[in-house]
C-alpha atoms as a PDB file:
ATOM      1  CA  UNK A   1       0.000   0.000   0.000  1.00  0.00           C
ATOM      2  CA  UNK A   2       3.017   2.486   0.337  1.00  0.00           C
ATOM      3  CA  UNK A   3       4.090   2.591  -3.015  1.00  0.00           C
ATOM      4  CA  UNK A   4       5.430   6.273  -2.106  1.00  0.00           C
ATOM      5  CA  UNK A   5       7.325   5.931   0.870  1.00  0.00           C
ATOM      6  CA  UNK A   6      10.085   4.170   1.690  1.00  0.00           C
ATOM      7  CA  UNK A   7       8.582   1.604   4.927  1.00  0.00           C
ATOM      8  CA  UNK A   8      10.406  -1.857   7.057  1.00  0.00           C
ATOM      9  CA  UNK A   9       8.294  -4.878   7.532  1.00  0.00           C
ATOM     10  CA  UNK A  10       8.919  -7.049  10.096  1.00  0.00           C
ATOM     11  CA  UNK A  11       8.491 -11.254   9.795  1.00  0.00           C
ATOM     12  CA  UNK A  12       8.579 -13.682  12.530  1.00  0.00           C
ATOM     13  CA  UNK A  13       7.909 -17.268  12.454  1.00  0.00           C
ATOM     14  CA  UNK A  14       8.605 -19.993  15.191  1.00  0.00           C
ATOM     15  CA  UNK A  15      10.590 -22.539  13.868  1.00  0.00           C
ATOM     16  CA  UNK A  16       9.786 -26.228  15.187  1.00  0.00           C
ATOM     17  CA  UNK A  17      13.402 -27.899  14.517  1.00  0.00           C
ATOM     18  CA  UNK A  18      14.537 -31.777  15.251  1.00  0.00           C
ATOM     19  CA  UNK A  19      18.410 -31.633  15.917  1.00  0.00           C
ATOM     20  CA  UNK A  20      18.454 -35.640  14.874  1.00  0.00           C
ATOM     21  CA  UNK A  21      16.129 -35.702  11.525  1.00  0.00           C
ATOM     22  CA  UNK A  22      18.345 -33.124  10.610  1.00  0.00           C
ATOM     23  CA  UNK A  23      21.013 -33.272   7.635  1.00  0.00           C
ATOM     24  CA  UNK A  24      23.978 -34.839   8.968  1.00  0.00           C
ATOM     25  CA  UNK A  25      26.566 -32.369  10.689  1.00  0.00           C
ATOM     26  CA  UNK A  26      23.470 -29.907  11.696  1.00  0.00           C
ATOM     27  CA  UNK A  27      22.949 -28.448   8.509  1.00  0.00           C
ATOM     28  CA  UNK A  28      19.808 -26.066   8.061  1.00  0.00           C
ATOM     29  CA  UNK A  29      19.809 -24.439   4.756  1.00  0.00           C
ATOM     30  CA  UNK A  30      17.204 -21.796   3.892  1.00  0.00           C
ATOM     31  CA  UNK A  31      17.411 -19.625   0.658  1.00  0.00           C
ATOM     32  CA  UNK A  32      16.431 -15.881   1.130  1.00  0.00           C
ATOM     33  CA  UNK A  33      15.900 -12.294  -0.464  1.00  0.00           C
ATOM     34  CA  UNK A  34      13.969  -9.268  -0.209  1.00  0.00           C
ATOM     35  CA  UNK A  35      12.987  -6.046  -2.448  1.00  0.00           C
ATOM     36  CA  UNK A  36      15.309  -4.030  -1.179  1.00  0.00           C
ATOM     37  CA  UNK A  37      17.383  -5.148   1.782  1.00  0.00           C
ATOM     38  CA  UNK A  38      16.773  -7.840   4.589  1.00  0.00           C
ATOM     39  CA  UNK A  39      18.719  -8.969   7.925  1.00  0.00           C
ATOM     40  CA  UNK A  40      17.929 -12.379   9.242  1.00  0.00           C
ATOM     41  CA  UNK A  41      17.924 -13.326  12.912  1.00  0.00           C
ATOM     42  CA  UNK A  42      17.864 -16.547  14.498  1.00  0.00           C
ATOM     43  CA  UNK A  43      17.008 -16.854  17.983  1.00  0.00           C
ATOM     44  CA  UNK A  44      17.577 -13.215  17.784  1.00  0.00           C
ATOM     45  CA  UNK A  45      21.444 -13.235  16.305  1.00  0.00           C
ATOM     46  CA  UNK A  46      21.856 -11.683  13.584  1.00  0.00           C
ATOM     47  CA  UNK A  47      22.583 -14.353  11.051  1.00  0.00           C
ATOM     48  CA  UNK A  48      22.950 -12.836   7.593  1.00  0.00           C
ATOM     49  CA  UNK A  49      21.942  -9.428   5.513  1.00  0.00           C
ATOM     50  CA  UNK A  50      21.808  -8.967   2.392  1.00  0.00           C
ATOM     51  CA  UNK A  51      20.693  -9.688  -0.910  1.00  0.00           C
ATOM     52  CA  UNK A  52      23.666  -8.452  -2.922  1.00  0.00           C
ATOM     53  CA  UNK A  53      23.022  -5.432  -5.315  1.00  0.00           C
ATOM     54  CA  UNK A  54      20.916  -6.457  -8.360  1.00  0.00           C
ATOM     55  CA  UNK A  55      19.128  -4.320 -10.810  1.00  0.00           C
ATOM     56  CA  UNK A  56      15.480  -4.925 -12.955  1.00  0.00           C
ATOM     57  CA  UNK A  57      17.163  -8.117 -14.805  1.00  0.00           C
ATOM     58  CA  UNK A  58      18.928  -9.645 -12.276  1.00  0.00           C
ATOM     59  CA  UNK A  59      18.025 -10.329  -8.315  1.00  0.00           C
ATOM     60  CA  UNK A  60      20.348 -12.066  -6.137  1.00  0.00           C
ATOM     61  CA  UNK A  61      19.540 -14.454  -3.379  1.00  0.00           C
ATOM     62  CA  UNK A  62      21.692 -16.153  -0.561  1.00  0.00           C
ATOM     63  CA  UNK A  63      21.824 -19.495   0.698  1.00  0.00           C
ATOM     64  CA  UNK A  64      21.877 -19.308   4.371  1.00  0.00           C
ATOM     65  CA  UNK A  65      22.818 -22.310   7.182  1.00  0.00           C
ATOM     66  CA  UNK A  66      21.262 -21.659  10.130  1.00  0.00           C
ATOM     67  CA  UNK A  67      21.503 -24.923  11.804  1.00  0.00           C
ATOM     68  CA  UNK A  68      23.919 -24.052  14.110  1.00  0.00           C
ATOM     69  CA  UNK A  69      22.105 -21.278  15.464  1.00  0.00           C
ATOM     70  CA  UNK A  70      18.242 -23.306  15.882  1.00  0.00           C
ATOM     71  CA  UNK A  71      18.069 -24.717  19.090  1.00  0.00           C
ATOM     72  CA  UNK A  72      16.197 -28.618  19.257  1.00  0.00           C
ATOM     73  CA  UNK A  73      12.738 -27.407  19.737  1.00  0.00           C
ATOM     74  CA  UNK A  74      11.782 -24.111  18.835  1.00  0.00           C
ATOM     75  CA  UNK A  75      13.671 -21.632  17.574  1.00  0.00           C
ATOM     76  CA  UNK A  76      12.638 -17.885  16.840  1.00  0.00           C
ATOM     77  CA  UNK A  77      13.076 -16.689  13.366  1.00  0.00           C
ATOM     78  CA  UNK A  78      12.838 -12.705  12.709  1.00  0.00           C
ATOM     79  CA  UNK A  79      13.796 -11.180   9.033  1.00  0.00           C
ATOM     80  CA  UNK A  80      13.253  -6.572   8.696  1.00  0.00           C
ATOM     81  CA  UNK A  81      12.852  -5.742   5.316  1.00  0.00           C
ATOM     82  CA  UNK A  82      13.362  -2.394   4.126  1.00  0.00           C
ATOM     83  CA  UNK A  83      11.659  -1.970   1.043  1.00  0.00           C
ATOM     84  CA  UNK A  84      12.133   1.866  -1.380  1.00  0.00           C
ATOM     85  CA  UNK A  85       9.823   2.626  -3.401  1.00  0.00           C
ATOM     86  CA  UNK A  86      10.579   1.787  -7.071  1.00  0.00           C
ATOM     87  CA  UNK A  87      10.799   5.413  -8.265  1.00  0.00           C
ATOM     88  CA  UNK A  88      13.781   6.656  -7.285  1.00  0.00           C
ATOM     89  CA  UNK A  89      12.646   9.983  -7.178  1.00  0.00           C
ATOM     90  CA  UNK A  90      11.333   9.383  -3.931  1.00  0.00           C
ATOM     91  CA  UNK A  91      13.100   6.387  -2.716  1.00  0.00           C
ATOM     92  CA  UNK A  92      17.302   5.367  -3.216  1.00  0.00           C
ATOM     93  CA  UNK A  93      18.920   5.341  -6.199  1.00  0.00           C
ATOM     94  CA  UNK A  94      21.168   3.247  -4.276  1.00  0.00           C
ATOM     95  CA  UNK A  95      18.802   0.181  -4.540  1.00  0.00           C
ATOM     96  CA  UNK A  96      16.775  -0.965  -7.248  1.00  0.00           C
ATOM     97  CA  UNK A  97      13.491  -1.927  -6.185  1.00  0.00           C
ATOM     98  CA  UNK A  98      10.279  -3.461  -7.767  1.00  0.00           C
ATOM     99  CA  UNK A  99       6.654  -2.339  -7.413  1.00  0.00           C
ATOM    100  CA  UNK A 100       6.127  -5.750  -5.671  1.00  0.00           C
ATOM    101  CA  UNK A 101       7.701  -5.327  -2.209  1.00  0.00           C
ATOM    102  CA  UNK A 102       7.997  -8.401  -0.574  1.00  0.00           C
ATOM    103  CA  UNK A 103      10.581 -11.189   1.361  1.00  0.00           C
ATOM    104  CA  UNK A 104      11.024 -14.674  -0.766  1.00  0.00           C
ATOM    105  CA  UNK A 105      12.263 -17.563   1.854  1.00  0.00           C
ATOM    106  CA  UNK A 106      12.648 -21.231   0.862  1.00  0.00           C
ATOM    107  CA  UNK A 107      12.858 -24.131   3.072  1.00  0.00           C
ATOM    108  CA  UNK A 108      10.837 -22.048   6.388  1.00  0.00           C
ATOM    109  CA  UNK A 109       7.040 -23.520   5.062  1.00  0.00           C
ATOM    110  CA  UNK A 110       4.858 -20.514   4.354  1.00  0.00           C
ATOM    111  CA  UNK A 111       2.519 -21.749   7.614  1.00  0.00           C
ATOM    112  CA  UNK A 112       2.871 -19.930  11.096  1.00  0.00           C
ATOM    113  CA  UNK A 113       5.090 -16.324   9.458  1.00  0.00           C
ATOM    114  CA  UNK A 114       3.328 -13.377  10.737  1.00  0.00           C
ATOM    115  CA  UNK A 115       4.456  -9.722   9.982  1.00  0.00           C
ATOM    116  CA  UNK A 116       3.855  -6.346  10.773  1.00  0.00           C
ATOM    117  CA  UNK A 117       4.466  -2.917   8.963  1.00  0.00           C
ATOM    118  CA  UNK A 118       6.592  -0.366  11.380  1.00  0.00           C
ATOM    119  CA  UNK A 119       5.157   3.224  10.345  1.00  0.00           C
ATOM    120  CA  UNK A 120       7.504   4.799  13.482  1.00  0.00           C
ATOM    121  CA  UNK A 121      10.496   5.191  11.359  1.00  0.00           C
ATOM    122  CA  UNK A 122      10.680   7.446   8.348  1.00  0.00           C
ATOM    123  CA  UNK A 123      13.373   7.117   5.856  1.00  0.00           C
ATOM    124  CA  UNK A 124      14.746  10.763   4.012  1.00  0.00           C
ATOM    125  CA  UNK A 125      15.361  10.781   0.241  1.00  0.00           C
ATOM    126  CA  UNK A 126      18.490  10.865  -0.858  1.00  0.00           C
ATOM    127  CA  UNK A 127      19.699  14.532  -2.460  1.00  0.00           C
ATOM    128  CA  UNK A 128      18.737  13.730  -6.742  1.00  0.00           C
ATOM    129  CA  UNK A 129      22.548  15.226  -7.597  1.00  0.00           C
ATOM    130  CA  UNK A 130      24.818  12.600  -5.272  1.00  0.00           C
ATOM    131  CA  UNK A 131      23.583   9.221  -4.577  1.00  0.00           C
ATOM    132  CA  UNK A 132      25.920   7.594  -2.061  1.00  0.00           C
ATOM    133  CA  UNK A 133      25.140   4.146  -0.391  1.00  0.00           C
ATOM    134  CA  UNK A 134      23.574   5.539   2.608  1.00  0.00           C
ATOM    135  CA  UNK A 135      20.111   5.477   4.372  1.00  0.00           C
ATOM    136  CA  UNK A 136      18.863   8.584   6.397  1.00  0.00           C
ATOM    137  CA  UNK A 137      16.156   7.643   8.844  1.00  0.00           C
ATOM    138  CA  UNK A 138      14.044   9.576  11.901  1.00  0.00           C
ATOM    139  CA  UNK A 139      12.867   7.006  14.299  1.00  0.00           C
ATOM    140  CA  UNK A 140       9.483   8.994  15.056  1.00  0.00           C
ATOM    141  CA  UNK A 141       7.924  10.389  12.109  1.00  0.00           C
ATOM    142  CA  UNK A 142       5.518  13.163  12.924  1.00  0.00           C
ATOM    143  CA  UNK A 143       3.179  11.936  10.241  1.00  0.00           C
ATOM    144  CA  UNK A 144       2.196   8.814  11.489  1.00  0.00           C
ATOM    145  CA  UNK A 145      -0.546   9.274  13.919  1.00  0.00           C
ATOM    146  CA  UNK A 146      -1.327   5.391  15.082  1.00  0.00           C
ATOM    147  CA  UNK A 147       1.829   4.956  15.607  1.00  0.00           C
ATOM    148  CA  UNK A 148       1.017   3.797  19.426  1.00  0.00           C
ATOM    149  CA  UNK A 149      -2.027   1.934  17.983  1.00  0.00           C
ATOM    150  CA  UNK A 150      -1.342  -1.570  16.350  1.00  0.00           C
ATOM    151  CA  UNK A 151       2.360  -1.326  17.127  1.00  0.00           C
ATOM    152  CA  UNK A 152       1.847  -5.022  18.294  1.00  0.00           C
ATOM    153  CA  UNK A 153      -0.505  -6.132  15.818  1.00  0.00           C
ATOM    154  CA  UNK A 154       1.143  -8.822  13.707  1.00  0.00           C
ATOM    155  CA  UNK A 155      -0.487 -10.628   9.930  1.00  0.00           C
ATOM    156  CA  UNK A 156      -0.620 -13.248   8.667  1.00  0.00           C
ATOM    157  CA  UNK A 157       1.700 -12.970   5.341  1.00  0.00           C
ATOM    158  CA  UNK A 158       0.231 -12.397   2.304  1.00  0.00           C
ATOM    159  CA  UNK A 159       1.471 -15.143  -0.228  1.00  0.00           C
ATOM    160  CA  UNK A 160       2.421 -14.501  -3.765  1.00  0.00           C
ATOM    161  CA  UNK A 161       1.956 -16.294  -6.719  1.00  0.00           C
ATOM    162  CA  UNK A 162       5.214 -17.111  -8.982  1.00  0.00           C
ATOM    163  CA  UNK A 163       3.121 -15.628 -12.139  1.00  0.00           C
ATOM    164  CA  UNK A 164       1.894 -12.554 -10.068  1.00  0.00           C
ATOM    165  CA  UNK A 165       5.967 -11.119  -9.634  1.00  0.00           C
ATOM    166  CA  UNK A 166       7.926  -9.383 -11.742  1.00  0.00           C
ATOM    167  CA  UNK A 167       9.806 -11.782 -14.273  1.00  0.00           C
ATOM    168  CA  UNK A 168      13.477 -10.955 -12.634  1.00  0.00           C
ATOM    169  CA  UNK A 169      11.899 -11.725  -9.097  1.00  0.00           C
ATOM    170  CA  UNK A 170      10.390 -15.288 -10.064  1.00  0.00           C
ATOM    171  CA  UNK A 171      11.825 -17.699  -8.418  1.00  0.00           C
ATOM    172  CA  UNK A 172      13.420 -19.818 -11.397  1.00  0.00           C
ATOM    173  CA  UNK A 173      15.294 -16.398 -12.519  1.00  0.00           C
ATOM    174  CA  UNK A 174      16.727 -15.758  -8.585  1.00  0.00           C
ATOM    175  CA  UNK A 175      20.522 -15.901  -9.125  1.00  0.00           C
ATOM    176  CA  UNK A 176      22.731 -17.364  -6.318  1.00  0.00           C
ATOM    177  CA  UNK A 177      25.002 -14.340  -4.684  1.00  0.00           C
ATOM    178  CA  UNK A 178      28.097 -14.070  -7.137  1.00  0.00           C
ATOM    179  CA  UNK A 179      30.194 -12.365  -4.476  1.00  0.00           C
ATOM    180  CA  UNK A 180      31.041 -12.918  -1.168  1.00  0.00           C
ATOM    181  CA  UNK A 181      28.818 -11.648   1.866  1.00  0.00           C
ATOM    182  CA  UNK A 182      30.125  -8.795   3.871  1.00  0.00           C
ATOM    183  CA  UNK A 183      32.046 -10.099   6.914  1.00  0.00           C
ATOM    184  CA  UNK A 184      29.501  -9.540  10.053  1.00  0.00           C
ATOM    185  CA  UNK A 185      31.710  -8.095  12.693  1.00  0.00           C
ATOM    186  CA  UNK A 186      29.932  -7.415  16.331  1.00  0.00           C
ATOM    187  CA  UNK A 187      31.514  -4.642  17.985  1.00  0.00           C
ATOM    188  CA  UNK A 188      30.349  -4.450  21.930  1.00  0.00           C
ATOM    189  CA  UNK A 189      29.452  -0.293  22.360  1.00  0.00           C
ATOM    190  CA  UNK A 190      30.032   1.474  25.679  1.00  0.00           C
END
């Protein structure tokens, strides 16, 4: 609904995992993307970010093992999307972005995700003469009104069709990552 304004999404899903029916060695492998930008937490690490820079022919997943990070039982799995609009007049030209916002996750089940829009943070466009890789946001925007009202309230997800997504974002044209990820580095603050 906000194809004008730059918004993050928030998905959850509790994760029901079986150390011992697992691949040998622990392996959990999950494939994952998002229109723009997505971090994915396990049991609320941060596990991986990404999906490398594409453009409106090519999007890039990444192939993520989180098995050493479920716990036997259930395990808490949290992915924030930050999705521009696709005009880049009033999102990032940073990013390339379809009109179909929206996270792609293989090997999770579709059953039991919930999500939830977060209108409390407002993201600035970027000045139209210099374009550098950065994202300007306000954590309180004075136009959102509700923003105490349904800060809680969670969806169910809204599943797409293959056919209803843009031809580069179908998921027999997803391209594996073709570079490295970003090492994650944790740095403690004081």
């Amino acid at each position: 609904e906000d194809k004008r304004t730059a918004r993050l999404v928030y998905f959850t899903k509790t994760l029901m995992y079986d150390a011992y029916r697992s691949e040998p060695g622990g392996r959990y492998e999950i494939a994952i993307t998002a229109d723009c930008r997505y971090k994915l937490y396990v049991n609320g690490e941060l596990v991986s970010y990404g999906p490398a820079k594409g453009d409106h022919k090519v999007h890039y997943l990444d192939t993520v093992d989180i098995g050493g990070h479920l716990h036997t039982g259930s395990s808490q799995l949290d992915v924030v999307v930050l999705h521009f609009p696709e005009d880049p007049k009033v999102g990032n030209h940073s990013f390339f972005s379809s009109d179909t916002p929206g996270l792609y996750l293989e090997g999770t089940g579709l059953e039991g995700w919930k999500s939830r829009v977060d209108r409390t943070i407002c993201f600035y466009r970027e000045d139209k003469r210099f374009s550098p890789l950065q994202i300007f946001e306000k954590t309180i925007c004075e136009d959102v009104q509700d923003r105490e009202e349904g800060k809680d309230t969670w969806h169910s997800v809204i599943a797409r069709r293959n056919e209803e997504m843009p031809e580069y974002l179908r998921t027999e044209n997803l391209k594996e990552r073709p570079i490295p990820a970003m090492m994650l580095k944790h740095r403690e603050l004081d």
